[in-house]
Protein backbone atom coordinates (compact mmCIF):
# COMPACT_ATOMS: atom_id res chain seq x y z
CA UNK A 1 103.45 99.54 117.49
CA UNK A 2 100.93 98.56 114.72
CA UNK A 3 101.44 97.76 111.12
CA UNK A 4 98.95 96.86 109.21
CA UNK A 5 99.58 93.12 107.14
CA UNK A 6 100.70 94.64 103.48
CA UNK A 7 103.17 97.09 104.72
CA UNK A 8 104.27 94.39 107.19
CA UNK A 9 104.87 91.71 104.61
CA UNK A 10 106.25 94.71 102.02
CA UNK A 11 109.12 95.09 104.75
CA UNK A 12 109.81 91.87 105.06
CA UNK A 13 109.60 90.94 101.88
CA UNK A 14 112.41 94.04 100.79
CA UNK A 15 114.24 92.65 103.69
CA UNK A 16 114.54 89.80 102.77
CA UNK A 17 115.61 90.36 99.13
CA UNK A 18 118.29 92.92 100.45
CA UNK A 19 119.76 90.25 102.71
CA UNK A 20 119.95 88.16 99.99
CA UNK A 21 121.68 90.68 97.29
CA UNK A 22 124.32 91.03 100.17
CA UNK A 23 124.62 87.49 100.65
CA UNK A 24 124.91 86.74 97.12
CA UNK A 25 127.43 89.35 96.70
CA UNK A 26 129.65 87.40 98.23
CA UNK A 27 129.39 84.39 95.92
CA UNK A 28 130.36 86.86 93.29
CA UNK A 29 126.52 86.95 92.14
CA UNK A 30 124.77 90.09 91.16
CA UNK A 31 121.09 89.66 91.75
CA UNK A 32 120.14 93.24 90.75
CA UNK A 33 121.09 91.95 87.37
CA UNK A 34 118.61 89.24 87.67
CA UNK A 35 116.01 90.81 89.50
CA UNK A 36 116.21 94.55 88.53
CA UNK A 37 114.60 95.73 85.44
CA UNK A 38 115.80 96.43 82.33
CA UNK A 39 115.18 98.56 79.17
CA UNK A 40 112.91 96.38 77.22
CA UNK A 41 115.16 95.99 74.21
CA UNK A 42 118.39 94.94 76.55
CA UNK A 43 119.53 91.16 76.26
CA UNK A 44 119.57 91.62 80.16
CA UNK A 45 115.68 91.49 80.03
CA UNK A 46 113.22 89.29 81.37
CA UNK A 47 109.75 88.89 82.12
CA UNK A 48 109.61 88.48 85.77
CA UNK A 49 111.58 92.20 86.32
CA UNK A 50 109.08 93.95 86.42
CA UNK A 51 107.71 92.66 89.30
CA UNK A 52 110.70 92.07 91.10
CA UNK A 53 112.69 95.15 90.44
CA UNK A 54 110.82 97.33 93.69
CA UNK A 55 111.94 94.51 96.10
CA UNK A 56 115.48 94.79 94.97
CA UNK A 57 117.77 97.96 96.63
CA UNK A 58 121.21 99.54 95.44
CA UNK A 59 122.25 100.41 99.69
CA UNK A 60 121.62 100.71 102.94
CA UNK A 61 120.70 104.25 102.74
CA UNK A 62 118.13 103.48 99.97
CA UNK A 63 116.34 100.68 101.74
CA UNK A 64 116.70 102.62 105.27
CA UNK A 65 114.59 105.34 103.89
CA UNK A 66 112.65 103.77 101.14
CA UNK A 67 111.23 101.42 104.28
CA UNK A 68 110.77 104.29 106.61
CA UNK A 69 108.16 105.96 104.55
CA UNK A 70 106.85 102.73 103.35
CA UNK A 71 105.78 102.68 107.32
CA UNK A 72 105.36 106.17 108.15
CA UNK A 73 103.25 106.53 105.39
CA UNK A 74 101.49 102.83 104.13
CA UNK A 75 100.74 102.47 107.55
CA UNK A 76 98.04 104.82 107.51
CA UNK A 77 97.02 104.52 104.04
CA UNK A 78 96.60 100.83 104.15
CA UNK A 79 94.66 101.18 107.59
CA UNK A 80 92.31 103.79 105.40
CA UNK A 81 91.61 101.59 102.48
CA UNK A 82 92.14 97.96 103.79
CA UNK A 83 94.91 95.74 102.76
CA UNK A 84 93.57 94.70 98.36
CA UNK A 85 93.04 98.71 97.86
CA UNK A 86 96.41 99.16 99.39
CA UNK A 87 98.60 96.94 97.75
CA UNK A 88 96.84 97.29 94.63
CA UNK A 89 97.90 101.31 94.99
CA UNK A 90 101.31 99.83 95.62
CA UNK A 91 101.69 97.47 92.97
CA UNK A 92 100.75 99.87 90.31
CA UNK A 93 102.24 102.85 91.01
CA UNK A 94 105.36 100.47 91.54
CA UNK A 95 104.56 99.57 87.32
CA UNK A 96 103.37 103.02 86.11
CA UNK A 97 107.12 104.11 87.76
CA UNK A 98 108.51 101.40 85.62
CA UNK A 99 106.95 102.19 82.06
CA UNK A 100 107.63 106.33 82.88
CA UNK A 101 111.61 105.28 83.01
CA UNK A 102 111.49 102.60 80.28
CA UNK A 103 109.49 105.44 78.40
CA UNK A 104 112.11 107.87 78.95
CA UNK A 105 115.07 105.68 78.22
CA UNK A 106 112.98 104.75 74.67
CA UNK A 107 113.21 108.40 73.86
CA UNK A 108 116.51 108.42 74.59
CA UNK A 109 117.44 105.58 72.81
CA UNK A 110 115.59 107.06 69.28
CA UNK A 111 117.19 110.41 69.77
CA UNK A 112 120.53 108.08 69.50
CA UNK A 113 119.99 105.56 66.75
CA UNK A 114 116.23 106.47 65.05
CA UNK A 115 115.09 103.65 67.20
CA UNK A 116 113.31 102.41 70.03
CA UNK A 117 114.31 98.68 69.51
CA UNK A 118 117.69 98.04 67.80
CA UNK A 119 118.68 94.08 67.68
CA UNK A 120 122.10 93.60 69.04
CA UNK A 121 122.63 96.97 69.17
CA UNK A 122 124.61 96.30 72.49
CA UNK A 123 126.45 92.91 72.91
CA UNK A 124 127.65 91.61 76.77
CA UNK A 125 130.66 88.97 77.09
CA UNK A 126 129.27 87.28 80.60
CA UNK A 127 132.94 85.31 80.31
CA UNK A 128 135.14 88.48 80.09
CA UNK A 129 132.81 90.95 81.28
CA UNK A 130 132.90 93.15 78.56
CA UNK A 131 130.27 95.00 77.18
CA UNK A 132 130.01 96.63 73.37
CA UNK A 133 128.13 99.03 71.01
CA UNK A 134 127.79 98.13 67.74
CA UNK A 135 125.97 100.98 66.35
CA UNK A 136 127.75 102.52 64.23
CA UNK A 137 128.09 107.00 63.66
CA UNK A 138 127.67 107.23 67.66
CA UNK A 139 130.61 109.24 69.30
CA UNK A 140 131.88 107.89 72.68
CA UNK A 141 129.59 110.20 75.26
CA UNK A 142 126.76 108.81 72.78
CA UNK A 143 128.57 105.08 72.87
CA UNK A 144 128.55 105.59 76.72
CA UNK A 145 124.75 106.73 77.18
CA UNK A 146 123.52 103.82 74.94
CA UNK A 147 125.25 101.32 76.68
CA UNK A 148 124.03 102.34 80.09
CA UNK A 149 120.46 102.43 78.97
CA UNK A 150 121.04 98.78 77.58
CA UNK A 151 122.87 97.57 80.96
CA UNK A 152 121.90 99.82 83.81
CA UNK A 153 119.28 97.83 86.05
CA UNK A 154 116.70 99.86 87.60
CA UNK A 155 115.66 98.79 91.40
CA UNK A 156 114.22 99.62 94.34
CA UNK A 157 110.53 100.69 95.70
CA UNK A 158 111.22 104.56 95.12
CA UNK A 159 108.34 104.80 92.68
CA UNK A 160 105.64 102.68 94.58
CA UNK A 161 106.91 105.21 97.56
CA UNK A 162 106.17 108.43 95.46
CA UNK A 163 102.95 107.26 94.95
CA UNK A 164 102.46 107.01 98.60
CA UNK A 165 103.72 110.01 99.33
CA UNK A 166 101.72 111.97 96.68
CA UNK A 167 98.13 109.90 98.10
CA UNK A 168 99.27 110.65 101.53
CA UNK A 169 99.54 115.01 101.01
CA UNK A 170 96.57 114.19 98.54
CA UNK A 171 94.08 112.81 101.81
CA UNK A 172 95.79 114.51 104.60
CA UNK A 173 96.96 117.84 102.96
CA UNK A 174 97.42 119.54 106.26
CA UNK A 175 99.13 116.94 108.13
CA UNK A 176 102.58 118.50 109.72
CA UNK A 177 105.77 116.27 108.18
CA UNK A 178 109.19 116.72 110.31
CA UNK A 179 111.85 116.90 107.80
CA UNK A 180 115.56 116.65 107.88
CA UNK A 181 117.95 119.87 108.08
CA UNK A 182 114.47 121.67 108.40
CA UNK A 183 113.71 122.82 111.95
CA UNK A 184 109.94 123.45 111.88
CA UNK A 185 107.28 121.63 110.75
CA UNK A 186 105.98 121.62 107.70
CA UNK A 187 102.47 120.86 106.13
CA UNK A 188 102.37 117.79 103.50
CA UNK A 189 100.43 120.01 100.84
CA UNK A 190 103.81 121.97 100.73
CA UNK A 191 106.68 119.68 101.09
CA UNK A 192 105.73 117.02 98.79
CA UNK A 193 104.76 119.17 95.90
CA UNK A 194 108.27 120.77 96.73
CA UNK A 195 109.75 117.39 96.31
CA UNK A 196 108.05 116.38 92.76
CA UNK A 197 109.47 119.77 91.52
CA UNK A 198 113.05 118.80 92.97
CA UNK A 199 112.86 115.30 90.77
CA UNK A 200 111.43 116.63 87.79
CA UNK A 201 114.40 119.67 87.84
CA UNK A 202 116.95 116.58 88.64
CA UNK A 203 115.11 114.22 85.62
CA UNK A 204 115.69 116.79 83.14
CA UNK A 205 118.98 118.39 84.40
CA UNK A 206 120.37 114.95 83.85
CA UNK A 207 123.70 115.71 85.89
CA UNK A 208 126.68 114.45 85.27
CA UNK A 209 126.86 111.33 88.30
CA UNK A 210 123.54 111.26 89.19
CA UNK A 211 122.41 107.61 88.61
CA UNK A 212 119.24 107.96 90.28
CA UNK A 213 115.89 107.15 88.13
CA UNK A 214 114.34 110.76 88.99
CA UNK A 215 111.64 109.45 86.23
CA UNK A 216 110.45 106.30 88.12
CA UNK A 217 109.73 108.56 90.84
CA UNK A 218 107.85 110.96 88.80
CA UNK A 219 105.88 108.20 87.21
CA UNK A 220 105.09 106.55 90.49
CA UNK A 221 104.03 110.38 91.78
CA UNK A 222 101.62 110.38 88.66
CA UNK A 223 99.53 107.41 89.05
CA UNK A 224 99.70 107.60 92.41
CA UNK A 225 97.93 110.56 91.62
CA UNK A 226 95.54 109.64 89.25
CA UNK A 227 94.66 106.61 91.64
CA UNK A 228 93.09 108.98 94.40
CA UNK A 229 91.48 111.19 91.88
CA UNK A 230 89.66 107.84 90.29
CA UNK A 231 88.99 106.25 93.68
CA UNK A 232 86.09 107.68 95.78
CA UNK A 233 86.74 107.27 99.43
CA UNK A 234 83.38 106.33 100.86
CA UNK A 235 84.85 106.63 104.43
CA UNK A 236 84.06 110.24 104.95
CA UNK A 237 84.43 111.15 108.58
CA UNK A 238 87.98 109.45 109.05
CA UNK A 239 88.84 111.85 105.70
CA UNK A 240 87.24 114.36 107.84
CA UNK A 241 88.39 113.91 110.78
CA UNK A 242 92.72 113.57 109.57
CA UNK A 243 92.10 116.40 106.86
């Protein structure tokens, strides 16, 4: 079974961090609030999140299936473009997910206090673990959405995946996918369209419980996107030849 060096080190790499959030766990530290990224304006913000925030995962299940397409479908992108192209692709649809949710949550946060940046508007006791608001004229469902913009990491690959995933129907639209609960084949030009839709109706809908970042994904779908229309594949007959 080949993979290809980037995808190989990616899955170590998210191992490795995941091993280590359980590990750490168990000390009673919280590395997703280290290593997971913030909204810009939280005191739970640093510079190094960005970066690290796609290594980091909230589960098994999310790292389980995050990796699997990260193989399934890096494998034969990064064998197509060579390893830089690759995790360049990776890297920056894993940022342009970032800045879509950060660019959400700052239009969220000015619908709620006629601000994008609002010094202490949130406070955090590490000692007691108690967090507080103190804007003031916010009711509590208001209290309660500012406060998990300003302390609600964001983690995992999800949006570097989307990008894959929206390259991969992009340069091999009629490639047959296998998808769960779904008995029959179906082509990639389809399903993964289907599957944008699904995140931008759950981004919007907002639903109650739903903690997932539906926006990361869209914003790693979009420059994934915008990637393969930019980049000019001069490989031809392998295009050919899987299309």
């Amino acid at each position: 079974m080949y993979i290809p060096p980037v995808v190989k080190n990616l899955l170590i790499i998210n191992i490795l961090f995941f091993l280590a959030t359980l590990y750490f766990e168990t000390k009673g530290i919280r590395l997703g609030f280290t290593l997971g990224a913030f909204y810009f304006d939280s005191p739970l913000a640093k510079p190094w999140q960005p970066l690290t925030y796609m290594f980091m995962h909230g589960g098994w299940a999310h790292i389980f299936f995050n990796m699997f397409a990260l193989y399934s479908f890096g494998t034969l992108l990064e064998s197509r473009w060579g390893a830089k192209k690759f995790l360049t692709f990776y890297l920056i649809t894993g940022l342009g997910a970032l800045a879509l949710q950060l660019g959400v949550q700052a239009f969220e946060t000015y619908q709620l206090t006629g601000a994008v940046v609002n010094p202490g508007a949130v406070s955090i006791d590490f000692a007691s673990n108690m967090v507080q608001s103190n804007v003031k004229g916010l009711n509590n469902e208001q209290l309660g959405k500012l406060i998990e913009i300003y302390t609600t990491p964001m983690v995992g690959a999800s949006g570097a995946i989307f990008g894959l995933l929206v390259a991969f129907g992009m340069l091999y639209p009629n490639a047959e996918l296998m998808i769960m609960f779904i008995p029959v084949p179906v082509k990639a030009k389809y399903i993964i369209p289907f599957y944008i839709l699904v995140e931008l109706f759950l981004g919007v809908g907002q639903f109650e419980g739903d903690s997932v970042a539906h926006y990361a994904h869209l914003g790693g779908a979009l420059i994934g996107f915008i990637l393969v229309k930019i980049w000019k594949d001069k490989n031809t007959n392998f295009y050919n030849y899987h299309e």
